[in-house]
Protein backbone atom coordinates (compact mmCIF):
# COMPACT_ATOMS: atom_id res chain seq x y z
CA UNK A 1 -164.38 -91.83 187.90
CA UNK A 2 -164.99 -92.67 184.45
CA UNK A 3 -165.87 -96.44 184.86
CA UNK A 4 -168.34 -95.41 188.18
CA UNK A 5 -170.30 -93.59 185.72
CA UNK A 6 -170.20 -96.02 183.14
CA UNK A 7 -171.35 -98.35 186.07
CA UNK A 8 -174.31 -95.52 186.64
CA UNK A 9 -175.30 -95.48 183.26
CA UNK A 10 -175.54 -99.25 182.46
CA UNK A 11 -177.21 -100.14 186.31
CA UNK A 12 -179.77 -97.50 184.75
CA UNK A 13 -180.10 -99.01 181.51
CA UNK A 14 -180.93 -102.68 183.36
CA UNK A 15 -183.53 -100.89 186.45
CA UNK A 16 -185.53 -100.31 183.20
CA UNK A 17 -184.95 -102.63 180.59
CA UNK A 18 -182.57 -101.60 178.17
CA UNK A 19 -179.99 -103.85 179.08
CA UNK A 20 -179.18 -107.46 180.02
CA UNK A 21 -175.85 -109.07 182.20
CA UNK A 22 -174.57 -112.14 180.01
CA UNK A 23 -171.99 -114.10 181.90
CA UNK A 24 -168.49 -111.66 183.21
CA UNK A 25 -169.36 -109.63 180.72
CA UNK A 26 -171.93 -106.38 180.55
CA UNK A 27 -173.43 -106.46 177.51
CA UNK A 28 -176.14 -103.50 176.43
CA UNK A 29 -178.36 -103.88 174.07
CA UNK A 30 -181.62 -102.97 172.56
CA UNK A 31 -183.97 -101.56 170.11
CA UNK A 32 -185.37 -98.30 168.44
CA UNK A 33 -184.74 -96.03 165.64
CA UNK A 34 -181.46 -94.34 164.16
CA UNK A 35 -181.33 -91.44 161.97
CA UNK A 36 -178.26 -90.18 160.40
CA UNK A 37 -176.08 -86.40 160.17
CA UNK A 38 -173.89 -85.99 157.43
CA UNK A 39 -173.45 -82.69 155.29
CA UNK A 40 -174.10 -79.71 157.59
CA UNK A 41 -172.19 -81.39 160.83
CA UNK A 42 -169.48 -82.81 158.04
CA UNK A 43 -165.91 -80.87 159.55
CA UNK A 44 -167.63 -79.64 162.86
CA UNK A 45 -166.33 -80.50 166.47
CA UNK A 46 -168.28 -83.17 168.04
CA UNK A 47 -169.31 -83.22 171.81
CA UNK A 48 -165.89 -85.96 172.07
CA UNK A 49 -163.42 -82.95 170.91
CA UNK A 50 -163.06 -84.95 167.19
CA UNK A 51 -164.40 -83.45 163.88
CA UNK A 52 -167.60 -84.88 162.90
CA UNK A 53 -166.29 -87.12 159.01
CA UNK A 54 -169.15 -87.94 157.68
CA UNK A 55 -167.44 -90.86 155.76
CA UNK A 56 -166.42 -92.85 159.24
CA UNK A 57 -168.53 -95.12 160.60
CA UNK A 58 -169.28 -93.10 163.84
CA UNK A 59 -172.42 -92.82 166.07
CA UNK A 60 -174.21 -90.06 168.31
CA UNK A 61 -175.68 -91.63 171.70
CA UNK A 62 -177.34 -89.36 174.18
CA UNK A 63 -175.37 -91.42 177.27
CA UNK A 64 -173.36 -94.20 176.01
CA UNK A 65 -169.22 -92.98 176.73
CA UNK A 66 -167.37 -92.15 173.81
CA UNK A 67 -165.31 -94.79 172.47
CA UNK A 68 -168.00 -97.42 172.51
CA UNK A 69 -167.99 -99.83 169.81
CA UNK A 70 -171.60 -100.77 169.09
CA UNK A 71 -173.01 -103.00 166.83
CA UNK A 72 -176.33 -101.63 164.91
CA UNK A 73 -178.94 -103.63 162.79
CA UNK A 74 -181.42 -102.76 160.63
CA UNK A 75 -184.37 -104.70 161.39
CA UNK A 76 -185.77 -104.16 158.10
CA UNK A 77 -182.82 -106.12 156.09
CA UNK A 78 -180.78 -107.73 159.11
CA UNK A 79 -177.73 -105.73 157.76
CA UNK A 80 -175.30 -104.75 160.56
CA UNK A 81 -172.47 -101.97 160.73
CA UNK A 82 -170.12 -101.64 163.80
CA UNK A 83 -169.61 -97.82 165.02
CA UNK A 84 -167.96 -95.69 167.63
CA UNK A 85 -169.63 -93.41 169.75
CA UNK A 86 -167.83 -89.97 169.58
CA UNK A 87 -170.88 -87.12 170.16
CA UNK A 88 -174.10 -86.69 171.96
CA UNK A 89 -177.59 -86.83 170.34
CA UNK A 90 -179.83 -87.63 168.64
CA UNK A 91 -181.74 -84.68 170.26
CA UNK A 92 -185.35 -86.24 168.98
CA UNK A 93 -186.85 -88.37 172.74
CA UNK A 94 -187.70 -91.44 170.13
CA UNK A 95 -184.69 -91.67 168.55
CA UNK A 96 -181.89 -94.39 170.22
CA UNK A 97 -178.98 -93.42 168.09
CA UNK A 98 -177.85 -90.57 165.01
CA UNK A 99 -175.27 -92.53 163.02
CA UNK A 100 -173.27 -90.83 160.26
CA UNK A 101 -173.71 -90.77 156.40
CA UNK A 102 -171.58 -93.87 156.34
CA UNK A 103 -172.72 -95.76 159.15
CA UNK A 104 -176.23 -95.10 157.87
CA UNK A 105 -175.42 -95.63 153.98
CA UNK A 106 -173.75 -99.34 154.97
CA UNK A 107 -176.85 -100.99 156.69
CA UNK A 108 -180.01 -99.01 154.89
CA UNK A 109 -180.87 -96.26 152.48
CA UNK A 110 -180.26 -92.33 153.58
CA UNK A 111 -183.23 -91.36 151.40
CA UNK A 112 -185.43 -92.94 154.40
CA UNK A 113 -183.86 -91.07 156.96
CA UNK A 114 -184.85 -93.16 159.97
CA UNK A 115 -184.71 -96.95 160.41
CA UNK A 116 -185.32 -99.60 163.04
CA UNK A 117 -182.80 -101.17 164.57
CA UNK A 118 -181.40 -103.57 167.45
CA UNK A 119 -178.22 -102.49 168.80
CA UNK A 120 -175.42 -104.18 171.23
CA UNK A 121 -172.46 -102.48 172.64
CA UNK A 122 -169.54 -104.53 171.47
CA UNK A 123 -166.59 -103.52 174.27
């Protein structure tokens, strides 16, 4: 069940052109923005059943399955950090992906808030 609706999800993603097929393997990626969460989440449940650390390199995704490694890139300074999808959001329509303190901290500067970035699922 779980791989027909990650089958869903990614033949959605390519119908409208957030996603490309490279050779046997499905590859996603993209581009947008990414926020971060960090001190008020920091301990909480997240929608995967783990506690949100705000020191892991962990992502939010509104659809991506949890688990997924995905590789995220600041377009601003081409630095790159690879996170795990464990929890559901961002909850803002123009936002692609909430990433925690660290994730955020490793690739661009949490006093900006939001970034630009290109992103690639990695598994």
């Amino acid at each position: 069940m779980k791989s027909v609706i990650t089958f869903v999800i990614l033949l959605g993603f390519i119908a409208f052109g957030g996603a490309s097929l490279n050779g046997d393997v499905t590859w996603l990626e993209g581009s947008g923005k990414a926020s971060w969460y960090g001190d008020k989440f920091h301990g909480k449940t997240t929608a995967s059943g783990a506690k949100y650390d705000m020191n892991e390199l962990t992502a939010a995704h509104k659809t991506l399955p949890f688990g997924t490694k995905v590789k995220i890139t600041n377009q601003r300074n081409g630095k790159s950090v690879v996170v795990e999808v464990n929890d559901r959001g961002p909850y803002v329509a123009s936002r692609q992906f909430d990433l925690s303190r660290a994730a955020f901290s490793e690739i661009g500067n949490i006093d900006k808030g939001i970034m630009p970035i290109e992103y690639e699922v990695i598994n």
